[in-house]
PDB file of N, CA and C in Angstrom:
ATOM      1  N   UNK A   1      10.224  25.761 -14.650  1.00  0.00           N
ATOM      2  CA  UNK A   1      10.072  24.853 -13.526  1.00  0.00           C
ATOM      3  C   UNK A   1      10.302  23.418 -14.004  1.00  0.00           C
ATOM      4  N   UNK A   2      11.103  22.545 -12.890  1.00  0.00           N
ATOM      5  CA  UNK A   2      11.579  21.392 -13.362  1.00  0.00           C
ATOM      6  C   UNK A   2      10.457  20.460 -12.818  1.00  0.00           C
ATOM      7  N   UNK A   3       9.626  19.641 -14.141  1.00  0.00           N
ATOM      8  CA  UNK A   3       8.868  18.164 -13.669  1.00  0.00           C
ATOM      9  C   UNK A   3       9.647  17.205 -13.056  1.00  0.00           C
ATOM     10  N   UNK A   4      10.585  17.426 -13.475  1.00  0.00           N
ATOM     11  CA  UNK A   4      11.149  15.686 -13.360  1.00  0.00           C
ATOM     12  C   UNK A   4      12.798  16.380 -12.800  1.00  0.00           C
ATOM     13  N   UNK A   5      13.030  16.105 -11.188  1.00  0.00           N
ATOM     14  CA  UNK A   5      14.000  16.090 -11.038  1.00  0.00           C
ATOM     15  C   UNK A   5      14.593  14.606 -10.035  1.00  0.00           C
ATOM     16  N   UNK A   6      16.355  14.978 -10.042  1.00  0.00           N
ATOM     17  CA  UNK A   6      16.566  13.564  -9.352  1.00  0.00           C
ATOM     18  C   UNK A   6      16.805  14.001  -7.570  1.00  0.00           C
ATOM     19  N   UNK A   7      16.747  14.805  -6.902  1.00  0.00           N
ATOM     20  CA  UNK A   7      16.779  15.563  -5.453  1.00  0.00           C
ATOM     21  C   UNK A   7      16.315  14.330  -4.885  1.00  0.00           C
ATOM     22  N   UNK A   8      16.481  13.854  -3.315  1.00  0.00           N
ATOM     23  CA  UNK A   8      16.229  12.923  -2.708  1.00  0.00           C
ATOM     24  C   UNK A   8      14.105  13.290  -2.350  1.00  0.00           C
ATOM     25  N   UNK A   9      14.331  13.750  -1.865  1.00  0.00           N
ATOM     26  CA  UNK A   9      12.699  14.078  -2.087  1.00  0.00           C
ATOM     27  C   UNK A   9      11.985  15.654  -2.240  1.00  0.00           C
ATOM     28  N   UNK A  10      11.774  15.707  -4.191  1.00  0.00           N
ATOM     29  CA  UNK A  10      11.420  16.602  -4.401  1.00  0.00           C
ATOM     30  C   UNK A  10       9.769  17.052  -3.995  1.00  0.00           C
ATOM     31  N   UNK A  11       9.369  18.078  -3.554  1.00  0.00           N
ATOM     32  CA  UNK A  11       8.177  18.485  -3.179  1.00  0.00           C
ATOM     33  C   UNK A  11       7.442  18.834  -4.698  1.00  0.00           C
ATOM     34  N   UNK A  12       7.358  17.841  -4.827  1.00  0.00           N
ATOM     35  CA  UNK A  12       6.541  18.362  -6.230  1.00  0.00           C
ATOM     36  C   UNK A  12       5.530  17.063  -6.294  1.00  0.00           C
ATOM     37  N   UNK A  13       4.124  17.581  -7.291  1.00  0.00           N
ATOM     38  CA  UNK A  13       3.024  16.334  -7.262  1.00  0.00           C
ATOM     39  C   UNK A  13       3.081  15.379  -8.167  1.00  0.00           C
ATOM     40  N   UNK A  14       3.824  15.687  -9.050  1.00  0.00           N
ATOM     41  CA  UNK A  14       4.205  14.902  -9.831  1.00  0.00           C
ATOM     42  C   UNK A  14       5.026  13.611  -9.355  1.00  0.00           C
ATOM     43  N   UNK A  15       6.143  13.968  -8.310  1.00  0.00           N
ATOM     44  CA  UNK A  15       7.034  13.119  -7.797  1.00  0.00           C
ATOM     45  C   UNK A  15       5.896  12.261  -6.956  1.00  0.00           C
ATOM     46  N   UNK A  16       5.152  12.558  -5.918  1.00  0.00           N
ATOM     47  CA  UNK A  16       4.241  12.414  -5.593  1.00  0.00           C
ATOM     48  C   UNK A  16       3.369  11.634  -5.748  1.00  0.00           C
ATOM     49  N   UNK A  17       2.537  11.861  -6.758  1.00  0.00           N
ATOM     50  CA  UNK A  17       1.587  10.516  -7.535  1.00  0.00           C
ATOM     51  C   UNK A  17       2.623   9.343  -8.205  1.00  0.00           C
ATOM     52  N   UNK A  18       3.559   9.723  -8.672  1.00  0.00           N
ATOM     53  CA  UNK A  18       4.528   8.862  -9.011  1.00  0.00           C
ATOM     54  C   UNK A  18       4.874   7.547  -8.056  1.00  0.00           C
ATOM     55  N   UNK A  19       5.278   8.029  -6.781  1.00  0.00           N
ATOM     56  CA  UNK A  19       5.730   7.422  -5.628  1.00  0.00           C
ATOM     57  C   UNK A  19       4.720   6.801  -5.351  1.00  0.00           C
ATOM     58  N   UNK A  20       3.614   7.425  -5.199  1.00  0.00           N
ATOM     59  CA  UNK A  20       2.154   6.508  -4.916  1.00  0.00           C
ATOM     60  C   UNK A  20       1.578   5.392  -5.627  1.00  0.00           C
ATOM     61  N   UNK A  21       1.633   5.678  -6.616  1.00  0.00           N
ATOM     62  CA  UNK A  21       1.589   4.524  -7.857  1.00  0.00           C
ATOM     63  C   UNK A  21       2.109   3.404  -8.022  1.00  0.00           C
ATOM     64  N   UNK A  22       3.664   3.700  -8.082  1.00  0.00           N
ATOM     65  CA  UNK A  22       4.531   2.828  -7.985  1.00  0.00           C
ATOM     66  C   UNK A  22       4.750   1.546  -6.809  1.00  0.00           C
ATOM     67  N   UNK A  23       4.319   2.563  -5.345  1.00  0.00           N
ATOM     68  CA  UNK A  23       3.923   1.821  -4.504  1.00  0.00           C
ATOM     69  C   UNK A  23       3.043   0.609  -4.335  1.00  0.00           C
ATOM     70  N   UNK A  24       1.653   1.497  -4.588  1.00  0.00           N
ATOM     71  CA  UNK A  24       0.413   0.704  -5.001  1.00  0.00           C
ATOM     72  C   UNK A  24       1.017  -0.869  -6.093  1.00  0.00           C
ATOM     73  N   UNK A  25       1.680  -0.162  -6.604  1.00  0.00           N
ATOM     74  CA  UNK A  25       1.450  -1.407  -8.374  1.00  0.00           C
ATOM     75  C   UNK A  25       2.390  -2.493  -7.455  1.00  0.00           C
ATOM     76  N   UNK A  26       3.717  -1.657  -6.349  1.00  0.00           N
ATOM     77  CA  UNK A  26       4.235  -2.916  -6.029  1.00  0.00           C
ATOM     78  C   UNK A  26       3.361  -3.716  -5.128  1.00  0.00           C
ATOM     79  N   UNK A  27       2.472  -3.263  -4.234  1.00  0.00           N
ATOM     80  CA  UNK A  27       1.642  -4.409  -3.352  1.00  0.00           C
ATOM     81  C   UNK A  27       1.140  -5.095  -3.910  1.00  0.00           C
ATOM     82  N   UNK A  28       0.552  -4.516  -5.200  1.00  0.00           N
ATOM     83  CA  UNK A  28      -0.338  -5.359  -5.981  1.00  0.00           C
ATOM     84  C   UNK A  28       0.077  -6.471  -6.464  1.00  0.00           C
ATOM     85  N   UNK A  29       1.473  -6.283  -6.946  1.00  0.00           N
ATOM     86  CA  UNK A  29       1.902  -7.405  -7.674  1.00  0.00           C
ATOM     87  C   UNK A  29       2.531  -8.332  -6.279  1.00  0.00           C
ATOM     88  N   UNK A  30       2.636  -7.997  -5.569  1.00  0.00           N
ATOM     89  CA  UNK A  30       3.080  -9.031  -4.291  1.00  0.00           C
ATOM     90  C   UNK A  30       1.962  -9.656  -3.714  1.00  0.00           C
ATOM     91  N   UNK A  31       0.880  -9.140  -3.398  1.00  0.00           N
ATOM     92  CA  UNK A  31      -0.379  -9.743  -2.789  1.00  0.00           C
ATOM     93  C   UNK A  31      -0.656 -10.634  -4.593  1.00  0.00           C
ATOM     94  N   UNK A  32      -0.558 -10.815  -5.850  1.00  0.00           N
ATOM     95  CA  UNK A  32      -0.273 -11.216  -6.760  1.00  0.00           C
ATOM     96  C   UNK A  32       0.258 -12.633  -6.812  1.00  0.00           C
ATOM     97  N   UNK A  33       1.395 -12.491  -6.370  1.00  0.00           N
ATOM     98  CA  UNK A  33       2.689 -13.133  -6.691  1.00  0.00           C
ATOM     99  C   UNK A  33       2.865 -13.713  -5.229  1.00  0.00           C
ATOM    100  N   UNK A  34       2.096 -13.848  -3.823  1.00  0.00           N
ATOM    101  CA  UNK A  34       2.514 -14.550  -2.661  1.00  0.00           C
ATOM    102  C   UNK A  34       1.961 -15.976  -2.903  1.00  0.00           C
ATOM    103  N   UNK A  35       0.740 -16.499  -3.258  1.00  0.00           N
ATOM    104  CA  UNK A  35       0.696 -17.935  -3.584  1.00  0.00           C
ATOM    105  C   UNK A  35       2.158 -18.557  -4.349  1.00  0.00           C
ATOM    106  N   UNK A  36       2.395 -18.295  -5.218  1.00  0.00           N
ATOM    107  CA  UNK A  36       2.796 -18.590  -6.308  1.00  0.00           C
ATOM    108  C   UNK A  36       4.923 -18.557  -5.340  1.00  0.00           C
ATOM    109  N   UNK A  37       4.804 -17.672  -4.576  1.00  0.00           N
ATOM    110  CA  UNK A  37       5.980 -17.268  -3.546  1.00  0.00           C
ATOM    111  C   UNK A  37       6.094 -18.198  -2.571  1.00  0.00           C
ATOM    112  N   UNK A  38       4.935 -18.413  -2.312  1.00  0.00           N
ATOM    113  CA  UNK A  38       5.279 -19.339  -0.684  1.00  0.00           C
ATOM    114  C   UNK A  38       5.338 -20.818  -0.990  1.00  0.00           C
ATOM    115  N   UNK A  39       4.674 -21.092  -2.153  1.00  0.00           N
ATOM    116  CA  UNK A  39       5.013 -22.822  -3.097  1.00  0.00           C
ATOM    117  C   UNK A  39       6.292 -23.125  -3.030  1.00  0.00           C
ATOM    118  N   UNK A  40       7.158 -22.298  -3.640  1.00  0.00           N
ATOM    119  CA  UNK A  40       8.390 -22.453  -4.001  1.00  0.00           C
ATOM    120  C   UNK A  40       9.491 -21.752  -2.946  1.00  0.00           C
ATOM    121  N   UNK A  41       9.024 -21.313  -1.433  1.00  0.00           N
ATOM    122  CA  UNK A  41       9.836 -21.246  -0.576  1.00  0.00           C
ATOM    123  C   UNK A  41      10.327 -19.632   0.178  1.00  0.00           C
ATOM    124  N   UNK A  42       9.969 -18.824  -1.032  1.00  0.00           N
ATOM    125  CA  UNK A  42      10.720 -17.638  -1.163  1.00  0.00           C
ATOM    126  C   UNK A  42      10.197 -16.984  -0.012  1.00  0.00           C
ATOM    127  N   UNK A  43       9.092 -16.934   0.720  1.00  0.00           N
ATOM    128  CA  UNK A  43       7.957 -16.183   1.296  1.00  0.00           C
ATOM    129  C   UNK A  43       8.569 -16.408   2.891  1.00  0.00           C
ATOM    130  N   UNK A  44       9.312 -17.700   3.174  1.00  0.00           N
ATOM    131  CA  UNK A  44      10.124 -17.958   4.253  1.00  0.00           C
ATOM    132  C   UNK A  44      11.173 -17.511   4.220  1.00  0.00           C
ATOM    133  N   UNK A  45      12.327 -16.695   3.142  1.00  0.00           N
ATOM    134  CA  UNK A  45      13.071 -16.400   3.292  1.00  0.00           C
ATOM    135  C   UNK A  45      12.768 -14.717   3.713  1.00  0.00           C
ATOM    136  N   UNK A  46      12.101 -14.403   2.746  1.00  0.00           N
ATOM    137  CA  UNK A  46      11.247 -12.682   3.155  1.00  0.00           C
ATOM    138  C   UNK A  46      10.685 -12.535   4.361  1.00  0.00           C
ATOM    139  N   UNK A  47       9.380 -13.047   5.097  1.00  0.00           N
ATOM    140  CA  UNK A  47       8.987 -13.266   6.297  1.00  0.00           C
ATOM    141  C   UNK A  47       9.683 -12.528   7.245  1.00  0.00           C
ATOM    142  N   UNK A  48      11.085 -12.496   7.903  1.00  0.00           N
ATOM    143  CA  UNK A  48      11.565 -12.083   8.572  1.00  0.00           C
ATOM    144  C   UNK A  48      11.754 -10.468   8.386  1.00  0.00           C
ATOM    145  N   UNK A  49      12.363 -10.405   6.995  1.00  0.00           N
ATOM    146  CA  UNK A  49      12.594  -9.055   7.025  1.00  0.00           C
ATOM    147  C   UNK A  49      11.415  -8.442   6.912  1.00  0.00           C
ATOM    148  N   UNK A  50      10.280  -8.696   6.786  1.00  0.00           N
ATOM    149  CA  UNK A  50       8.701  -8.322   6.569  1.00  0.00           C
ATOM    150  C   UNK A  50       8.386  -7.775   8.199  1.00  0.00           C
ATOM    151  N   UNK A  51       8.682  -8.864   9.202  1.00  0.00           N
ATOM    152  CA  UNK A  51       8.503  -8.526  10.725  1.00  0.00           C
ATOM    153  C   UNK A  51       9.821  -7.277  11.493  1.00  0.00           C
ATOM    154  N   UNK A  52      10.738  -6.940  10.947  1.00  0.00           N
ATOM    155  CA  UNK A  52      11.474  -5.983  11.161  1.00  0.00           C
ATOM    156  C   UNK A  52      11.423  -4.183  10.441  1.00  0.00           C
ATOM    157  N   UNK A  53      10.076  -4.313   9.986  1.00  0.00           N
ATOM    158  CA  UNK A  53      10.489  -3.079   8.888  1.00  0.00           C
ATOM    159  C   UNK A  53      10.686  -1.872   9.245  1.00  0.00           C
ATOM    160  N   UNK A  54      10.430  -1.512  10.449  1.00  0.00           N
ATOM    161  CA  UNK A  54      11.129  -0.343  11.508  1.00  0.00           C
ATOM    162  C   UNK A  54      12.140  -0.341  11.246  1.00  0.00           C
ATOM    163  N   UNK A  55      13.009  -1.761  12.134  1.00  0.00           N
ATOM    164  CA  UNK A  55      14.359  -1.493  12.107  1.00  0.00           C
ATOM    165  C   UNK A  55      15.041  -1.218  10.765  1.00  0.00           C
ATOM    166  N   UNK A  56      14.899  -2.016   9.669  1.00  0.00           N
ATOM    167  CA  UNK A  56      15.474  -2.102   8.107  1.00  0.00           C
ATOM    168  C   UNK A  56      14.947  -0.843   7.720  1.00  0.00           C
ATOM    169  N   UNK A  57      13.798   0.146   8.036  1.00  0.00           N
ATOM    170  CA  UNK A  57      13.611   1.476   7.800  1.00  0.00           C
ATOM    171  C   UNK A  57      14.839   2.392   7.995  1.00  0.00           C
ATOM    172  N   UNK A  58      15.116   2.596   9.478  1.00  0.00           N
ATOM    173  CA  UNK A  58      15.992   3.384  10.465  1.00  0.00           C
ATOM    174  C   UNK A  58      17.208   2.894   9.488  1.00  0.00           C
ATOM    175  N   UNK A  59      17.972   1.289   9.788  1.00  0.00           N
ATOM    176  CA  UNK A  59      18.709   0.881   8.882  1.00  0.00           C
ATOM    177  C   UNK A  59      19.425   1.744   7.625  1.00  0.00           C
ATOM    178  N   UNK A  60      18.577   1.827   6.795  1.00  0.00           N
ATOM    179  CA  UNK A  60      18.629   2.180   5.874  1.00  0.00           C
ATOM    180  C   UNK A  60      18.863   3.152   5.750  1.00  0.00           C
ATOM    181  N   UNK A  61      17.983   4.712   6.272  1.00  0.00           N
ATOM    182  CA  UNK A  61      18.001   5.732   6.486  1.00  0.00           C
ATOM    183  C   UNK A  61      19.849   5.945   7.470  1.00  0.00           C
ATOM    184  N   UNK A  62      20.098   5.523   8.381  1.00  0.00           N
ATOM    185  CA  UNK A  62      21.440   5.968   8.991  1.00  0.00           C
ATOM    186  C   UNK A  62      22.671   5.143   8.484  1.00  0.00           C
ATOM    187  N   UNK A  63      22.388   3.781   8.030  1.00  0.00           N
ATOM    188  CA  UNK A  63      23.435   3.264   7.582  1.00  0.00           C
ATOM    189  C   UNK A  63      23.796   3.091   6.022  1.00  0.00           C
ATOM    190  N   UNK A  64      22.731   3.107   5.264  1.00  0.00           N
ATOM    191  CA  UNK A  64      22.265   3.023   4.052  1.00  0.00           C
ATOM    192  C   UNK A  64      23.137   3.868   3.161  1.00  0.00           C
ATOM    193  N   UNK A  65      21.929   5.778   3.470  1.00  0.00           N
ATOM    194  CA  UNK A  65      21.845   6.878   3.019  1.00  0.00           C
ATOM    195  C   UNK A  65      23.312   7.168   3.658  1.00  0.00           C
ATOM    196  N   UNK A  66      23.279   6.850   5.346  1.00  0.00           N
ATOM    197  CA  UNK A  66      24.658   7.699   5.855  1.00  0.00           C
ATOM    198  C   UNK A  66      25.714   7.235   4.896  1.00  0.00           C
ATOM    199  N   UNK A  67      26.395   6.120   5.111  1.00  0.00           N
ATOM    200  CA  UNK A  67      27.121   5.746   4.537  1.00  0.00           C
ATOM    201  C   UNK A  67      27.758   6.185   2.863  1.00  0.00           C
ATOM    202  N   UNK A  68      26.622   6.272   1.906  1.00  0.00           N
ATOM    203  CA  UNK A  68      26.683   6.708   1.080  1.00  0.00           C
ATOM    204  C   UNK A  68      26.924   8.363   0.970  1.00  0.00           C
ATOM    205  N   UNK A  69      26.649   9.027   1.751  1.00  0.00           N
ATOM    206  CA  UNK A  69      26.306  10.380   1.848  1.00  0.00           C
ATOM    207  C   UNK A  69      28.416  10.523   2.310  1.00  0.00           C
ATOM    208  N   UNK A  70      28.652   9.988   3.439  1.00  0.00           N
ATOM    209  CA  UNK A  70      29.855  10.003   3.769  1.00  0.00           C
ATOM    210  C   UNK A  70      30.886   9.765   2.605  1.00  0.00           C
ATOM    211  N   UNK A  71      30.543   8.462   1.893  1.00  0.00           N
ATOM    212  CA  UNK A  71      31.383   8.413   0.627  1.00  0.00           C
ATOM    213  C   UNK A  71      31.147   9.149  -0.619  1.00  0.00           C
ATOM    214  N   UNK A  72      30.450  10.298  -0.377  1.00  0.00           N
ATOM    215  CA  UNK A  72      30.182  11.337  -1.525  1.00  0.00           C
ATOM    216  C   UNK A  72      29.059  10.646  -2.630  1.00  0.00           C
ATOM    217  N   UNK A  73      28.449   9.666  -2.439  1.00  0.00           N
ATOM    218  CA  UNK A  73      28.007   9.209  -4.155  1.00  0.00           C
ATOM    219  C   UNK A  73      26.136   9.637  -3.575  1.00  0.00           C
ATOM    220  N   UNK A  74      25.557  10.374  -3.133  1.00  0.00           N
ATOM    221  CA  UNK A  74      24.183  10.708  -3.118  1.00  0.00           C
ATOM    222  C   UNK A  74      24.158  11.329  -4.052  1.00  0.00           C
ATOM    223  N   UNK A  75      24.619  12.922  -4.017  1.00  0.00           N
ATOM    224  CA  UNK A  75      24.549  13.797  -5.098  1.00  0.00           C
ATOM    225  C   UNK A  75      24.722  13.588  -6.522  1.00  0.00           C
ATOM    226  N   UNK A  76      23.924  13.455  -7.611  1.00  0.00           N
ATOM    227  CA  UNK A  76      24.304  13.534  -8.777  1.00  0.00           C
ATOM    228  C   UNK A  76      24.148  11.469  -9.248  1.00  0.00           C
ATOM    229  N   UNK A  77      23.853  10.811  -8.462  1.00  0.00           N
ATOM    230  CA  UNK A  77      23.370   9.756  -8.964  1.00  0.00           C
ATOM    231  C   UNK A  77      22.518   9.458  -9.899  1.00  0.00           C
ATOM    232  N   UNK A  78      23.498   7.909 -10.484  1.00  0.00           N
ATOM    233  CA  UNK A  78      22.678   7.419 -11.898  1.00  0.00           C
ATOM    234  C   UNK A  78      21.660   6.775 -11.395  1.00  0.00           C
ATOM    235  N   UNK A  79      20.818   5.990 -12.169  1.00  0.00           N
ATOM    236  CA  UNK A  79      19.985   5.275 -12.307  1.00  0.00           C
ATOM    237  C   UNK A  79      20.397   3.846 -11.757  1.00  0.00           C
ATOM    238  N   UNK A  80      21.525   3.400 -12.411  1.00  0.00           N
ATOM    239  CA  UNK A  80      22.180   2.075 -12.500  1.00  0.00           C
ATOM    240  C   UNK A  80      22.626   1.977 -11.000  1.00  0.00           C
ATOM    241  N   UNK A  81      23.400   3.426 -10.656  1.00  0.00           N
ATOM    242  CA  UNK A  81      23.847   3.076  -8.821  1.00  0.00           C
ATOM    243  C   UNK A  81      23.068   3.013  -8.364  1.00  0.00           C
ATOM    244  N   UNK A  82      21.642   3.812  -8.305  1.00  0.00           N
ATOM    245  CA  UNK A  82      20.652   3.893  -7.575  1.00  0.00           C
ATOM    246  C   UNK A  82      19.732   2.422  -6.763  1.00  0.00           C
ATOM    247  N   UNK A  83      19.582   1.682  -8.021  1.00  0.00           N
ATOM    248  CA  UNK A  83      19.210   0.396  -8.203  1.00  0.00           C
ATOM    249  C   UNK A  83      20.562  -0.691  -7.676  1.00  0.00           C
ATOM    250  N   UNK A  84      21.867  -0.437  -7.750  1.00  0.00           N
ATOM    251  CA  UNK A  84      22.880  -1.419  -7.152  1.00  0.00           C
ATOM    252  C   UNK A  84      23.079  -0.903  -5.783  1.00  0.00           C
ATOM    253  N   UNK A  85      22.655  -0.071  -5.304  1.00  0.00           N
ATOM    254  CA  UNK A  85      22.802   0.308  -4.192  1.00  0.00           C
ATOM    255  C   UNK A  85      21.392   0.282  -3.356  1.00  0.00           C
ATOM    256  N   UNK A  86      20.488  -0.111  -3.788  1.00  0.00           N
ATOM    257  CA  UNK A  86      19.195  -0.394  -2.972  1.00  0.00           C
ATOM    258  C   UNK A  86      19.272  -2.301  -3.197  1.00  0.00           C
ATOM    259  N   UNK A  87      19.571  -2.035  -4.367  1.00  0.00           N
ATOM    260  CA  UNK A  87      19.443  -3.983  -4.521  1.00  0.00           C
ATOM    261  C   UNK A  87      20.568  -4.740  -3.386  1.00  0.00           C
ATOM    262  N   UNK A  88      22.151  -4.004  -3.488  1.00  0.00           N
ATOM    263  CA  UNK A  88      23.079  -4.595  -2.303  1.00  0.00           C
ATOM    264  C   UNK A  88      22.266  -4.059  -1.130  1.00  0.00           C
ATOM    265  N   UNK A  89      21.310  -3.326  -0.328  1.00  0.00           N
ATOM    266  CA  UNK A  89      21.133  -3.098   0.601  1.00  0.00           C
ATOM    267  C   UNK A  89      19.711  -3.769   1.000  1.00  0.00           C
ATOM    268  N   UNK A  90      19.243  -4.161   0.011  1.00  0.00           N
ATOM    269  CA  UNK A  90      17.988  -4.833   0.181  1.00  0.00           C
ATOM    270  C   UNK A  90      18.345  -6.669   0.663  1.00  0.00           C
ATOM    271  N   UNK A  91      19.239  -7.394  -0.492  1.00  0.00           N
ATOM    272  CA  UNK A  91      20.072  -8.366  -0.115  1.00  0.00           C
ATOM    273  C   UNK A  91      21.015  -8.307   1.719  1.00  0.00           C
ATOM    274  N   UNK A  92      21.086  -7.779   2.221  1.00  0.00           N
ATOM    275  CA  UNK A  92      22.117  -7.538   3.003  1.00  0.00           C
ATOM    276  C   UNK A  92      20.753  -7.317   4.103  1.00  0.00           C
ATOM    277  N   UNK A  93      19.823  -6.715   4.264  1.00  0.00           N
ATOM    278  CA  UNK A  93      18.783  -6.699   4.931  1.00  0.00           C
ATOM    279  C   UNK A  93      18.072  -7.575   4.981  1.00  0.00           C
ATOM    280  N   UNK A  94      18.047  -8.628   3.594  1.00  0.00           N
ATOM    281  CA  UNK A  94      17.320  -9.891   4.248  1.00  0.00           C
ATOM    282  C   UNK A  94      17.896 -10.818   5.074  1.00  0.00           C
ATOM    283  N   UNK A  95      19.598 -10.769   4.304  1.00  0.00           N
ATOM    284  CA  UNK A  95      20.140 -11.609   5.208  1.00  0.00           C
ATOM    285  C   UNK A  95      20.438 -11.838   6.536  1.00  0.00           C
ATOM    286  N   UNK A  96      20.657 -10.552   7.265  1.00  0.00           N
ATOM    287  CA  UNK A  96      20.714  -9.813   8.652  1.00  0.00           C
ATOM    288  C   UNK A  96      19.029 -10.074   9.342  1.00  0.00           C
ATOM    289  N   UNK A  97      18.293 -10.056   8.623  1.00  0.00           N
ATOM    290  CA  UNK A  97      16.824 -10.386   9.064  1.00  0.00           C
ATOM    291  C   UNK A  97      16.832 -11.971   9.706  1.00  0.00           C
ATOM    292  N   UNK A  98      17.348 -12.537   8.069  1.00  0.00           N
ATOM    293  CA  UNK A  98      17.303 -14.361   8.782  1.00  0.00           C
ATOM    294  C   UNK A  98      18.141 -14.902   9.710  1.00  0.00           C
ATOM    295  N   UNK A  99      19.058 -14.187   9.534  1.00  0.00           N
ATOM    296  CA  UNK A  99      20.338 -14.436  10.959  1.00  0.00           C
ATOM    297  C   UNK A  99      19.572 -14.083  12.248  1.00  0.00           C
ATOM    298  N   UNK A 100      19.148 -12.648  12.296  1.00  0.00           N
ATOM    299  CA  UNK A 100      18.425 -12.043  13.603  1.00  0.00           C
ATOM    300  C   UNK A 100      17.299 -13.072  14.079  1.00  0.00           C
ATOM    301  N   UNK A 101      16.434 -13.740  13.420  1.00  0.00           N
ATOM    302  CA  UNK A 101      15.184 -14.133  13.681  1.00  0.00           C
ATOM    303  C   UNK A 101      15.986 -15.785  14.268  1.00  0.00           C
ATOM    304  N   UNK A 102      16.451 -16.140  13.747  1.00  0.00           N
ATOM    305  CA  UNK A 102      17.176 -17.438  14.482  1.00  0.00           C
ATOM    306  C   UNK A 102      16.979 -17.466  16.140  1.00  0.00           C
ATOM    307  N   UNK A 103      17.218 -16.208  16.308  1.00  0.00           N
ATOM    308  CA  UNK A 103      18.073 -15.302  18.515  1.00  0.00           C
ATOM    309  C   UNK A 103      16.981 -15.095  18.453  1.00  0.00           C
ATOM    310  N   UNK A 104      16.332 -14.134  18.173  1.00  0.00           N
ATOM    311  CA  UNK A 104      15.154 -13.403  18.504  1.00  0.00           C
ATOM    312  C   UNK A 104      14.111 -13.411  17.470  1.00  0.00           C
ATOM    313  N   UNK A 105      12.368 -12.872  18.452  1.00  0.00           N
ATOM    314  CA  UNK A 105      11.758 -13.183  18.086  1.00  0.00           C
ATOM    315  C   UNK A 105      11.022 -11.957  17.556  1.00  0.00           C
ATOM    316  N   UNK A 106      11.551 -10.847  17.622  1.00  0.00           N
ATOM    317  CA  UNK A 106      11.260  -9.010  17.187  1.00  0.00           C
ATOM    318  C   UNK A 106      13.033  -8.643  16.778  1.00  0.00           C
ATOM    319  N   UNK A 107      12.468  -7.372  15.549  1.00  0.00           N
ATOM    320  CA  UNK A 107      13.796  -6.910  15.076  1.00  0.00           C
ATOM    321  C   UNK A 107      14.177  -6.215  16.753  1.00  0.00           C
ATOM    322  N   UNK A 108      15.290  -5.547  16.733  1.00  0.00           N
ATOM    323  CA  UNK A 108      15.665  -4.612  17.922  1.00  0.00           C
ATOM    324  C   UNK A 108      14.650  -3.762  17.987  1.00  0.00           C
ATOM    325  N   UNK A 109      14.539  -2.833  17.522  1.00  0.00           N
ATOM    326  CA  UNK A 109      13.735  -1.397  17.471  1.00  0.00           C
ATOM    327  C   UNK A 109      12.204  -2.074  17.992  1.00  0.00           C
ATOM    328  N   UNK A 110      11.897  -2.677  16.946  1.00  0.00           N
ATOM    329  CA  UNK A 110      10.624  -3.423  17.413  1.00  0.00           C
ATOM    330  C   UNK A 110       9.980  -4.090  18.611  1.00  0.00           C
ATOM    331  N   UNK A 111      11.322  -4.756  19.253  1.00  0.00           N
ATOM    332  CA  UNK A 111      11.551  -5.227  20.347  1.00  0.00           C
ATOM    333  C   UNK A 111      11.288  -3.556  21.338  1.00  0.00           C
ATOM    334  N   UNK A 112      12.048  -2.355  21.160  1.00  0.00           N
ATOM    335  CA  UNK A 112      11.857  -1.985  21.957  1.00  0.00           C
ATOM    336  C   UNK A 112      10.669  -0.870  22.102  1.00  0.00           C
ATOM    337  N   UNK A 113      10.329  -0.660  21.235  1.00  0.00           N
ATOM    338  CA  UNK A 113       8.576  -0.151  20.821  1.00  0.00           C
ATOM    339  C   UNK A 113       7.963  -1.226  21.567  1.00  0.00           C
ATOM    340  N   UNK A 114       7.988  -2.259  21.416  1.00  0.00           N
ATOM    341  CA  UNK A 114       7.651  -2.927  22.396  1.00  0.00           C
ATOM    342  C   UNK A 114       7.227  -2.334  23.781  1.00  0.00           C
ATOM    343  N   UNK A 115       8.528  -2.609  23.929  1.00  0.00           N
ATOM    344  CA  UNK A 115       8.461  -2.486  25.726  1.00  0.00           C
ATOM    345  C   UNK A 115       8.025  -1.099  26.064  1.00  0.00           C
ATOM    346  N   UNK A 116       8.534  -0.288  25.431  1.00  0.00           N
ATOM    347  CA  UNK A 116       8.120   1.522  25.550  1.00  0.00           C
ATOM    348  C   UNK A 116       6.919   1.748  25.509  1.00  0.00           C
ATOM    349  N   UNK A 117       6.063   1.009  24.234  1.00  0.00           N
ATOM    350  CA  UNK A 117       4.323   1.474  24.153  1.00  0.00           C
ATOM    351  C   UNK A 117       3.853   0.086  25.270  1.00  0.00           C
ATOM    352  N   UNK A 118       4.283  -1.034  25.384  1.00  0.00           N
ATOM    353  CA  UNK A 118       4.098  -1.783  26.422  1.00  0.00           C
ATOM    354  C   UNK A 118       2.739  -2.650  25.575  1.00  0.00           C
TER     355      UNK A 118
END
């Protein structure tokens, strides 16, 4: 039996506590690191994409994953794409965030959860 595989989400507990952890350590270091963020500006550029995370969820998941999945490179990924391909999509999501928030005052999706749960 394999501990450690690379499958998009393996059912295993190992993967599991892993994901959890990793999670955790990142809030930590952000609730950390937001004084020290919003001094020097950065916290206004994030902000936006912070109030959209539905949409940049969905995003991601259909345009992200699709996209990639269409151009063959999911299966069998390195490390190095893994990380240039979340880092270009993470960049590209903030920027689309600060453009959006200019017009409006909710991502789309958000906007319409909105109106749906009312």
């Amino acid at each position: 039996m394999d501990l450690v595989t690379t499958n998009p989400i393996p059912p295993m507990p190992f993967y599991l506590i892993a994901g959890m952890s990793v999670a955790s350590m990142v809030v930590g270091l952000c609730l950390r690191a937001a004084p020290l963020l919003k001094s020097i500006g950065v916290l206004a550029v994030l902000n936006p994409a912070g109030r959209q995370t539905l949409t940049l969820y969905l995003a991601h998941i259909l345009l992200g994953m699709g996209v990639m999945d269409e151009l063959g490179l999911l299966g069998g990924q390195t490390t190095q794409s893994a990380f240039l391909a979340s880092g270009i999509f993470c960049a590209l999501a903030v920027i689309y965030a600060l453009i959006w928030s200019r017009f409006f005052k909710r991502g789309p999706i958000e906007a319409l959860m909105r109106k749906v749960a009312g």
